[in-house]
Protein backbone atom coordinates (compact mmCIF):
# COMPACT_ATOMS: atom_id res chain seq x y z
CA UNK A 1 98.62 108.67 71.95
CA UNK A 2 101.52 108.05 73.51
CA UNK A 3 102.18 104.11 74.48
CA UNK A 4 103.87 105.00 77.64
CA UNK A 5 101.95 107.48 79.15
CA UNK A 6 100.16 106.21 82.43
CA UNK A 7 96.03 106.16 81.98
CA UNK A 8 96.17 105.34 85.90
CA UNK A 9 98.01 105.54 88.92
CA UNK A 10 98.15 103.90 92.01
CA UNK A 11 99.73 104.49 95.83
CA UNK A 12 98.74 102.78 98.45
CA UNK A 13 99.73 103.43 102.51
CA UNK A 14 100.43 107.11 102.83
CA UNK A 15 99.34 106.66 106.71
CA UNK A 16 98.53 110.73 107.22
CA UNK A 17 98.87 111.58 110.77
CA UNK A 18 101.44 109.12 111.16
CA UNK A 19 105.06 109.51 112.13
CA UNK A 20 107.92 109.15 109.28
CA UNK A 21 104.94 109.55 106.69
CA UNK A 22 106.73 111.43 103.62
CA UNK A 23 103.74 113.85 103.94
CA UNK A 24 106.48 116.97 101.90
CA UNK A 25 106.83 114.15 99.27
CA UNK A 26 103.15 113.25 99.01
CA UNK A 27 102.47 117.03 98.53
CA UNK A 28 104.62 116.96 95.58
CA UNK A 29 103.95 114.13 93.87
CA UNK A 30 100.24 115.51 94.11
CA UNK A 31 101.36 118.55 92.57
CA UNK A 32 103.46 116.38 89.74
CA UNK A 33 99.74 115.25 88.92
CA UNK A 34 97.91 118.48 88.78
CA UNK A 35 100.76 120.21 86.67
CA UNK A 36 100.38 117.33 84.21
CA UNK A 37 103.71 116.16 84.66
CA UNK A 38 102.60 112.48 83.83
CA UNK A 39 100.97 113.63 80.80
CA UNK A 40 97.72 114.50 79.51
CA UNK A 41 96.31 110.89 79.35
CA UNK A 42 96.09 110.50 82.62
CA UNK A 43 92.26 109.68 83.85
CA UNK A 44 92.40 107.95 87.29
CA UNK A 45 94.06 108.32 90.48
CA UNK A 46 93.63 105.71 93.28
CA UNK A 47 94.69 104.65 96.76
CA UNK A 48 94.79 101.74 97.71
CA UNK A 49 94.14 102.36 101.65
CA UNK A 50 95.42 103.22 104.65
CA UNK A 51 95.60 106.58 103.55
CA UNK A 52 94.23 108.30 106.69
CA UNK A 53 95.87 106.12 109.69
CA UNK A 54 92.95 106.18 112.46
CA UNK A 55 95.05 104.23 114.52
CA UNK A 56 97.79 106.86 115.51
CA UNK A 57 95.57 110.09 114.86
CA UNK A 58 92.14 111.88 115.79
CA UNK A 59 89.88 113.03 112.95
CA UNK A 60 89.84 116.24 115.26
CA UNK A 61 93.66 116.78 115.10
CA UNK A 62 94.35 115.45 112.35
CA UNK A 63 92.37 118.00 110.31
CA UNK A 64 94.03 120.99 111.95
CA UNK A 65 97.00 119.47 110.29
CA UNK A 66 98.79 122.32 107.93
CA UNK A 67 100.33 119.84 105.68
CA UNK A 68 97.18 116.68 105.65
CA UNK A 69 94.84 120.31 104.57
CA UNK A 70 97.13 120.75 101.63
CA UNK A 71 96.73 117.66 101.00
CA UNK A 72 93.62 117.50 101.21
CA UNK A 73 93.11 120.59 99.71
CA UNK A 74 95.37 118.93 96.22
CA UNK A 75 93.25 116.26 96.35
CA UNK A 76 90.22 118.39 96.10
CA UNK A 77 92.18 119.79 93.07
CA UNK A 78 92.80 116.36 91.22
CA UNK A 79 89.25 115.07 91.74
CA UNK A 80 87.91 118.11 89.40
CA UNK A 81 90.55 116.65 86.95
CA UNK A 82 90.09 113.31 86.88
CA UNK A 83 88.75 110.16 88.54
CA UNK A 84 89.70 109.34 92.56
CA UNK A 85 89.16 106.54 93.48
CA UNK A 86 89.90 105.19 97.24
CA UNK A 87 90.08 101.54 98.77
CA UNK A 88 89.93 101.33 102.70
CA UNK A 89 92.46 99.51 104.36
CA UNK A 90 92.77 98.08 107.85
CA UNK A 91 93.89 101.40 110.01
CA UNK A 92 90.67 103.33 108.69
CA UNK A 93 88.10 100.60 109.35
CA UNK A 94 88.02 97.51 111.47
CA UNK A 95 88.74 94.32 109.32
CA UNK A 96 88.14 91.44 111.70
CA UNK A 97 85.36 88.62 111.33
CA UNK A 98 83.45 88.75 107.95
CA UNK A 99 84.56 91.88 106.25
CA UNK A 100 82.89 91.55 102.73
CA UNK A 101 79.46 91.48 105.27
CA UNK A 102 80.57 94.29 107.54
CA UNK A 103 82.18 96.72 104.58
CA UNK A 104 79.20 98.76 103.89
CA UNK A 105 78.61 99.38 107.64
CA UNK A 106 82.48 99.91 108.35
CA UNK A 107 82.61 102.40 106.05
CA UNK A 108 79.60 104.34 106.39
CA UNK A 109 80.91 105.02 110.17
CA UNK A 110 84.44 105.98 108.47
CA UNK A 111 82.97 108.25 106.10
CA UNK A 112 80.34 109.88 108.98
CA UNK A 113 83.83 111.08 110.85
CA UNK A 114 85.10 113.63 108.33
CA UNK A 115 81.53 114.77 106.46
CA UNK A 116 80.66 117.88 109.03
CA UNK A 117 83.84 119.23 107.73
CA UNK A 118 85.66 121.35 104.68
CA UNK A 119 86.81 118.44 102.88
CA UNK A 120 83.55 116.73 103.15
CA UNK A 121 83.84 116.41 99.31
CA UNK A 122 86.51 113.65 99.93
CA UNK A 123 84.35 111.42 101.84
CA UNK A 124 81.84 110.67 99.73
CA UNK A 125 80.27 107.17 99.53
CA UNK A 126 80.61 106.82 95.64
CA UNK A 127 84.96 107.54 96.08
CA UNK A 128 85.36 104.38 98.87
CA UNK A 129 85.02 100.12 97.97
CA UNK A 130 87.04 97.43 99.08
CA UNK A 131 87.65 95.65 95.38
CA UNK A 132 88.56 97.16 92.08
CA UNK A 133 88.69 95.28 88.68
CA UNK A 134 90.48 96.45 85.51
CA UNK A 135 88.58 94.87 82.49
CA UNK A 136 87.32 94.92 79.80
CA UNK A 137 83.56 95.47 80.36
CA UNK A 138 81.00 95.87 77.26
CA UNK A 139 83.58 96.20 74.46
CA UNK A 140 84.90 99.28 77.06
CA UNK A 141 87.96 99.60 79.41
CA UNK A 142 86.73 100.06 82.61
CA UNK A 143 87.42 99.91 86.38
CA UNK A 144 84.69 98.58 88.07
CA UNK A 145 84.40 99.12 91.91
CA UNK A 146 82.90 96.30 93.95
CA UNK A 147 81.83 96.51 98.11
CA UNK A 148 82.08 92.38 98.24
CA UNK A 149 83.84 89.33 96.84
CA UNK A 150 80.15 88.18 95.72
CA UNK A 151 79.75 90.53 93.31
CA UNK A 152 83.18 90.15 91.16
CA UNK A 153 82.86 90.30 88.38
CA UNK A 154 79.41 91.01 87.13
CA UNK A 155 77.81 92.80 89.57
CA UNK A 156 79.78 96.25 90.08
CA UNK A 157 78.37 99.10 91.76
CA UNK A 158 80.34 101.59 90.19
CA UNK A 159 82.20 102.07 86.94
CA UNK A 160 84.89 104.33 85.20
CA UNK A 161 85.41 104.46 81.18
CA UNK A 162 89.41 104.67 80.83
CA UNK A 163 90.14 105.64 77.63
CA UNK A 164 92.89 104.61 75.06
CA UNK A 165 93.86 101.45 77.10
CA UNK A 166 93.02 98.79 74.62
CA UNK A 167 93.02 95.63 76.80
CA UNK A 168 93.02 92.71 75.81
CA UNK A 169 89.68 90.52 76.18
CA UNK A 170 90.85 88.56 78.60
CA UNK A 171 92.82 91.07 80.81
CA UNK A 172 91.98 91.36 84.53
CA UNK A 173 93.70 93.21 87.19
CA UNK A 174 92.66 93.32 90.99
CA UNK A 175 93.10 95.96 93.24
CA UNK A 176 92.45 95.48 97.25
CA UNK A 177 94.09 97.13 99.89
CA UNK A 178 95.55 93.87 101.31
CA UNK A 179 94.70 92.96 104.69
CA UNK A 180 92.29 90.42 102.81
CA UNK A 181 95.21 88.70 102.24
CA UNK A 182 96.10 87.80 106.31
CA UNK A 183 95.24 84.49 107.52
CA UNK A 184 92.08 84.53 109.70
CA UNK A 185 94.05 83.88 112.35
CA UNK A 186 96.35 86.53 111.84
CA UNK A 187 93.43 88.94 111.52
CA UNK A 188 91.91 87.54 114.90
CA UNK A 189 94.92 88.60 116.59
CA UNK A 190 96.23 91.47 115.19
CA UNK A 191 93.15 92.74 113.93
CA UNK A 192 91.19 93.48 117.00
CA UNK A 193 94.34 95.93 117.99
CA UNK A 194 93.51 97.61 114.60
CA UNK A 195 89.73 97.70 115.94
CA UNK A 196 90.88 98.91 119.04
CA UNK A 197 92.83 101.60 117.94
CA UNK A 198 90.31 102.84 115.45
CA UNK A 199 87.56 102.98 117.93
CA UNK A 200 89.66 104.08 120.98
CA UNK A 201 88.96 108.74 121.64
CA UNK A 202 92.03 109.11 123.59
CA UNK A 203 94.56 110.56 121.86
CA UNK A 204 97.77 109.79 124.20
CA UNK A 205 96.70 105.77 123.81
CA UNK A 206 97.06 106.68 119.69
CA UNK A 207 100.23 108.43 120.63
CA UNK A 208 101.73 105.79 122.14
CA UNK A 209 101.00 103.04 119.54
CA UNK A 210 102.36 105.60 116.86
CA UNK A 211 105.87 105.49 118.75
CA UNK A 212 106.09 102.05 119.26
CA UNK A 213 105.10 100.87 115.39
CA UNK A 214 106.66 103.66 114.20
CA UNK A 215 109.93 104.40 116.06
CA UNK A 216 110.96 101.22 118.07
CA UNK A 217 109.48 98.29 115.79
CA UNK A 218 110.26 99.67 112.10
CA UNK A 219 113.85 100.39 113.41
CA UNK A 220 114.68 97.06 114.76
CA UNK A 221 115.29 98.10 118.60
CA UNK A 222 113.60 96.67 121.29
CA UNK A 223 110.52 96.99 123.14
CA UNK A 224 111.23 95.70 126.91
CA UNK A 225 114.02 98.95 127.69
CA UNK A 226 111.37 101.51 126.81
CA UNK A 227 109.78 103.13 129.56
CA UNK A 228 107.10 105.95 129.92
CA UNK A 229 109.49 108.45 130.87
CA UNK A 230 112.07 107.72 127.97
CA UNK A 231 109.06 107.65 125.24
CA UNK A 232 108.03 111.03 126.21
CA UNK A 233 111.96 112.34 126.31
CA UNK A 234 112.63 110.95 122.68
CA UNK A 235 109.02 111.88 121.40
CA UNK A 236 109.97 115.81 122.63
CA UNK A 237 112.77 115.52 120.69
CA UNK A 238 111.71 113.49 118.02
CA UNK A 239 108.97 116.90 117.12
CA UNK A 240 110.74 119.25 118.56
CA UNK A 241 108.30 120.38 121.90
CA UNK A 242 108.93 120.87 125.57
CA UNK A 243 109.13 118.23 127.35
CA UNK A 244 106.34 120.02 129.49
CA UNK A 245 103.75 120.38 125.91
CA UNK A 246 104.80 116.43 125.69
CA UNK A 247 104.14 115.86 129.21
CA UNK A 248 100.50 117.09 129.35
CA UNK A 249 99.14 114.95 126.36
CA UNK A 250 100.12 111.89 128.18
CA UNK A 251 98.52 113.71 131.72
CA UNK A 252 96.15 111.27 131.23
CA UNK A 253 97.90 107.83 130.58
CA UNK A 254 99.01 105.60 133.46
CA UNK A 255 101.54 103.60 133.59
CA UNK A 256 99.18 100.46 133.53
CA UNK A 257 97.87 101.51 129.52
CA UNK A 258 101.61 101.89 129.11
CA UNK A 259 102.60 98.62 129.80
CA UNK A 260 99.55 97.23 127.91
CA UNK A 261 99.87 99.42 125.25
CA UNK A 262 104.14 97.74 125.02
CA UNK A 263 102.38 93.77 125.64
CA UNK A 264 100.28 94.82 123.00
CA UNK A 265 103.05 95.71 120.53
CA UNK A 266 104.93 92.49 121.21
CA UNK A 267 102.12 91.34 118.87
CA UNK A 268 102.67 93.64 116.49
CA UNK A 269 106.36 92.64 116.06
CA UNK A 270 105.50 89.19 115.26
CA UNK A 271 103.00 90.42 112.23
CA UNK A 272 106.05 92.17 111.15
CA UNK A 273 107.97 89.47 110.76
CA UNK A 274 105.52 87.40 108.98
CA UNK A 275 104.46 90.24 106.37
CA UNK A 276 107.30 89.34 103.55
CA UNK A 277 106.35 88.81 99.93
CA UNK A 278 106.44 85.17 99.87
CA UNK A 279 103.95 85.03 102.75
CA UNK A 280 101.61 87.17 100.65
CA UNK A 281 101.89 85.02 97.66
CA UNK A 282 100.96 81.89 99.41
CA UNK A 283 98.05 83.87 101.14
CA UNK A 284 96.83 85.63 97.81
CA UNK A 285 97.40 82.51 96.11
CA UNK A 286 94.64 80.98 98.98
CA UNK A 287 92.20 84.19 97.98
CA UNK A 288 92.49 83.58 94.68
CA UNK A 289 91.57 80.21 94.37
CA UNK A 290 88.78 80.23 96.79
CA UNK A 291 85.70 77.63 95.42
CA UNK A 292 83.12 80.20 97.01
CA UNK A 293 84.51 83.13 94.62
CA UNK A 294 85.45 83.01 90.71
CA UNK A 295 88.41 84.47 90.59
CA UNK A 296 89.69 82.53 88.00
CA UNK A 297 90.47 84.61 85.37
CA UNK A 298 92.81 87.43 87.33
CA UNK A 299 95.95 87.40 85.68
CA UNK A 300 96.88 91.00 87.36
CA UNK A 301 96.98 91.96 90.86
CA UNK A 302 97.91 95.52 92.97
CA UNK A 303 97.43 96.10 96.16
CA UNK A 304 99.69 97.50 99.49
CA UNK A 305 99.07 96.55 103.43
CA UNK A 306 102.93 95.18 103.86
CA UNK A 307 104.59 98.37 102.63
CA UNK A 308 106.78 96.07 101.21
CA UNK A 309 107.38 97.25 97.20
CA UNK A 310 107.76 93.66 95.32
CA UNK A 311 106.65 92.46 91.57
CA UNK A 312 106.52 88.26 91.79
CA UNK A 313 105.02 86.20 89.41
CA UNK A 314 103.08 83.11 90.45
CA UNK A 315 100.64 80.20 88.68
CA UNK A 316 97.36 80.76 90.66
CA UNK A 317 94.18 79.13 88.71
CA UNK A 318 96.45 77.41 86.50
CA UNK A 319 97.24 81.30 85.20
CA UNK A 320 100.44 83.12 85.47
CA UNK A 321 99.55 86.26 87.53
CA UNK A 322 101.58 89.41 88.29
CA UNK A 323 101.36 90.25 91.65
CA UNK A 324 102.66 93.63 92.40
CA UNK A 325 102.77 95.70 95.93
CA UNK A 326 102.29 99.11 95.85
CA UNK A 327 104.72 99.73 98.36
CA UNK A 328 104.32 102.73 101.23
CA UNK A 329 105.08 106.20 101.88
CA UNK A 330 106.74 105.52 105.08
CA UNK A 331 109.56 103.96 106.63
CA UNK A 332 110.76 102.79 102.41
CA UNK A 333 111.15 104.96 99.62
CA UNK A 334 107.80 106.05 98.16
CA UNK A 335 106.43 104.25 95.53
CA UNK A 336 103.35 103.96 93.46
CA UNK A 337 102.18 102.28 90.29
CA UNK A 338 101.58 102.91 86.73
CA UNK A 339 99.04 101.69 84.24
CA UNK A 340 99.47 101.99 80.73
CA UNK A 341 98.42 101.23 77.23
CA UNK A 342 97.81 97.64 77.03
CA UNK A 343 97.04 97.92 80.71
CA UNK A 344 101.06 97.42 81.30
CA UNK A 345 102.22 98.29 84.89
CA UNK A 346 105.04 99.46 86.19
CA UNK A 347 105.98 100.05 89.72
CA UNK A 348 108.39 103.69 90.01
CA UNK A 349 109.93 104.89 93.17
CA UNK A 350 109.82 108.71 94.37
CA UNK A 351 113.48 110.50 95.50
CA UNK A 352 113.86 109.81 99.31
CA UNK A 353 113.80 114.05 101.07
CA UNK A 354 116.17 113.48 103.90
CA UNK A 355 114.96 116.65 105.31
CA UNK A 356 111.29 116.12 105.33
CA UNK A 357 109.34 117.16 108.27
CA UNK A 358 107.90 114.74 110.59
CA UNK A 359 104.11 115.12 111.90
């Protein structure tokens, strides 16, 4: 068996439905795993949320989506294969006040969105958690799938033999999306937008959030010149409509949801400028060494949320832990993770297509 072969891997923020999402490249790299282009040993495929973003799209649109149904539809493909495995992140389920008490709730109203629908095998309950462990678990390499931090690490409510990984005893690597990472605080604020977002039918309000994150804010220009008329101007160029088909989605919007809509993303700008790997460490490194939870023994961490791609290594629990992010498929160049024999990761990047296709 080949040492170097991945038994896993791992992506994490796709954000389909989305704009800049490197949905051509996703579609690819899917079809890189079906075609066994990472080799025959590979057993598991997970995502690490914020793979669907609920906060710029519809379940309704999105699904009449050419490129998210061939996703989809790959998906569909690589779940008869193997193993996949999903973790919800903080644009596919609110994540504000006590989350580990909420989860099962959150995403039982997540999952009852897409079920009435052809790709209702995707959104099964036994395919979402909010915790993953990599262990060793009765003399067997598993990943065990947990709802709360209560139940690490005996009590999993799901399991997956990997085969041929050969951990060592004490090896433990956690996987969470990330957004249990953000200060309370931080989650307070910026979080209820997320809730908002989620919960909020109109599409144009979506829209408008989706320009602003996506266009303004991960570019670096500002948010006070925008007006209504010039977001609808560059969005009709931006995916190539009339300004007239552009015009009547936002028939609804007045200028007053604009401008709080453009407050609101004022916030948004400062949570990007505090989401930078050293913030996470000191925030994972608070997780970690929480006296309510034994986390103690993690020596191995993954997860995603900052879309910023980063190994570090830090002393948390008096144990040197590798902490890597997953990195994004939008805005960066793609990136995702593989696990291999010895449970060795290593974080790869994906060929930037300057000619992808926006939404």
């Amino acid at each position: 068996m080949g040492e170097n072969k991945p038994k896993i891997l791992v992506v994490s923020d796709v954000h389909l439905g989305s704009l800049d999402c490197e949905r051509d490249l996703f579609i690819q790299f899917l079809k890189r795993i079906i075609n066994g282009e990472f080799g025959n040993e590979l057993q598991a495929f997970i995502i690490l949320g914020d793979f669907i973003d609920l906060c710029t799209d519809l379940p309704r649109t999105l699904l009449n989506r050419e490129k998210v149904q061939a996703i989809f539809t790959l998906l569909l493909e690589i779940k008869k294969k193997m193993n996949l495995v999903f973790l919800l992140g903080n644009h596919e389920i609110p994540v504000t006040g006590d989350y580990d008490k909420k989860f099962e709730s959150r995403k039982e109203k997540f999952l009852t969105k897409f079920r009435n629908t052809n790709f209702k095998e995707l959104f099964n309950d036994e395919l979402y958690y909010q915790f993953m462990l990599l262990k060793k678990w009765n003399n067997e390499d598993m990943l065990l799938m947990y709802n709360t931090r209560e139940q690490l690490e005996k009590n999993p409510i799901d399991q997956v033999k990997i085969e041929g990984l050969d951990l060592d005893s004490d090896y433990r690597c956690f996987m969470a999306h990330g957004y249990q990472f953000d200060s309370e605080i931080h989650r307070f604020f910026v979080g209820q937008l997320w809730k908002s977002l989620i919960s909020n039918n109109k599409f144009e309000v979506k829209e408008t959030y989706d320009y602003f994150w996506n266009e303004i804010i991960k570019n670096g220009r500002k948010i006070k010149p925008i007006t209504f008329k010039f977001m609808k101007e560059e969005l009709a160029k931006l995916k190539n409509k009339s300004i007239e088909s552009v015009d009547a989605v936002f028939s609804e919007l007045n200028i007053l949801e604009f401008n709080l809509i453009k407050a609101n993303m004022r916030i948004m700008k400062k949570w990007q400028h505090v989401s930078k790997p050293d913030y996470y460490l000191d925030e994972i490194k608070e997780f970690l060494e929480d006296d309510k939870y034994d986390f103690s023994k993690i020596n191995h961490l993954i997860y995603g949320h900052s879309h910023i791609k980063d190994i570090s290594l830090a002393t948390i629990n008096n144990l040197q832990v590798k902490v890597i992010n997953d990195g994004s498929w939008q805005h960066i160049q793609p990136s995702y993770v593989e696990i291999c024999n010895k449970g060795k990761i290593y974080l790869k990047t994906v060929a930037i297509n300057i000619n992808s296709i926006r939404r």
